[in-house]
Protein backbone atom coordinates (compact mmCIF):
# COMPACT_ATOMS: atom_id res chain seq x y z
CA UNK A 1 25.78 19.29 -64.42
CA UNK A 2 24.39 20.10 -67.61
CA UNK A 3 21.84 22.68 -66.48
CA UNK A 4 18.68 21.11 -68.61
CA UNK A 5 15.27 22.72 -67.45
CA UNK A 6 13.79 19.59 -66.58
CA UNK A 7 10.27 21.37 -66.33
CA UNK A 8 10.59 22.54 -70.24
CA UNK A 9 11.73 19.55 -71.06
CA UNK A 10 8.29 18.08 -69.81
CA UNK A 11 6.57 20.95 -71.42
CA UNK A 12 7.88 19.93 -75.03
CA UNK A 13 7.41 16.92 -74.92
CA UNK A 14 3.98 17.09 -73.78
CA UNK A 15 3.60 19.73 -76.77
CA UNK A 16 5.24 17.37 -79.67
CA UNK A 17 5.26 13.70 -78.54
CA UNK A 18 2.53 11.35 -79.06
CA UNK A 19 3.21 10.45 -75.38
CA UNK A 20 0.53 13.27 -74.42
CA UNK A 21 0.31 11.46 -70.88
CA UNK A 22 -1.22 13.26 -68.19
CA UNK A 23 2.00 12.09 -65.84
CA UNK A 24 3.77 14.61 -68.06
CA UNK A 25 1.33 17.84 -66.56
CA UNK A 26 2.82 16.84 -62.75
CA UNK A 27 6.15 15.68 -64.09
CA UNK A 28 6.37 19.11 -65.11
CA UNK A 29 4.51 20.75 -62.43
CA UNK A 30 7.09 19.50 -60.04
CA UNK A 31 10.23 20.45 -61.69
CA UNK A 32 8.50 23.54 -61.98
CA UNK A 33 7.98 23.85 -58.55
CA UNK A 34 10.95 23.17 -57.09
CA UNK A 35 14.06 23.29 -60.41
CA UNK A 36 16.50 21.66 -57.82
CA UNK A 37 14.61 18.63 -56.92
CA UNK A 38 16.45 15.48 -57.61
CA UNK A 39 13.82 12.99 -57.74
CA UNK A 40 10.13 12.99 -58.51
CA UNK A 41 9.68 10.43 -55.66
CA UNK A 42 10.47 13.26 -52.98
CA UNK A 43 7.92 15.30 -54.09
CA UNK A 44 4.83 15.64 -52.28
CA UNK A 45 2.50 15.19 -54.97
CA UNK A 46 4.88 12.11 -56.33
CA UNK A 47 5.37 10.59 -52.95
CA UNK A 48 2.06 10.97 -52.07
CA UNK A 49 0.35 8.77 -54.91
CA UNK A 50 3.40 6.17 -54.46
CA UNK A 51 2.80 5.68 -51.04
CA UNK A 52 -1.04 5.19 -51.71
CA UNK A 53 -0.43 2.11 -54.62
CA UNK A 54 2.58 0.84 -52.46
CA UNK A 55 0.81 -1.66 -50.82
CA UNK A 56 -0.87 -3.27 -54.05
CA UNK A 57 2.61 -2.65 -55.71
CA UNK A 58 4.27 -5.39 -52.79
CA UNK A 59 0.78 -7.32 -53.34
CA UNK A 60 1.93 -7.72 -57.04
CA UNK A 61 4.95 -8.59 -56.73
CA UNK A 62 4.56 -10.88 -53.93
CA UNK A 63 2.35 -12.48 -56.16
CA UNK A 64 4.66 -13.31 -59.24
CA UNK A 65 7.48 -14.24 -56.70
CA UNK A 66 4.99 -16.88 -55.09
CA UNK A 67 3.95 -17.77 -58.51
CA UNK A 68 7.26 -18.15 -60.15
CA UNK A 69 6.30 -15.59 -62.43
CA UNK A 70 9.49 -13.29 -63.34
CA UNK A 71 8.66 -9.72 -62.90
CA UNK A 72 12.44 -7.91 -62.84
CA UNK A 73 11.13 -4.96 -63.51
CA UNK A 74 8.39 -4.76 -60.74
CA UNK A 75 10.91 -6.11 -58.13
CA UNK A 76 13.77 -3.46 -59.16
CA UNK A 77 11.78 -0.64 -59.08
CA UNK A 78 10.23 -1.49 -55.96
CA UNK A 79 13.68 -2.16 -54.52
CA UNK A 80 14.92 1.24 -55.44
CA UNK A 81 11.89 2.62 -53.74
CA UNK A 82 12.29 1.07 -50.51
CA UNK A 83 15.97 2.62 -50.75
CA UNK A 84 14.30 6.54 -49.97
């Protein structure tokens, strides 16, 4: 364990990147809510707008499969999803 405050982490890079995403605000919203939590896909806010674009994420994908269109990282990611 290396004991990094994932929530300032967010916070500077939000402060001196060029990434100035709003995903950074809840990425760091949620670490700051809860410093423990080990994935941003259990928390509610997270899980909450992945489980609303699931469906057109599997629409997607299904898509390039049936198309022969190689999408590795689509599948992967939605792989590791359907894991939790």
């Amino acid at each position: 364990n290396w004991f990094v405050d994932l929530s300032e982490c967010a916070r500077l890079w939000m402060g001196g990147c060029i990434i100035r995403a709003k995903l950074l605000d809840s990425i760091q919203q949620a670490f700051a809510n809860n410093p423990d939590l080990l994935n941003l896909m259990v928390d509610p806010g997270f899980a909450s707008q992945i489980n609303e674009r699931a469906p057109g994420w599997r629409r997607i994908v299904s898509l390039c499969v049936t198309n022969g269109i190689a999408c590795p990282s689509l599948c992967s990611s939605l792989t590791y999803f359907d894991t939790y």
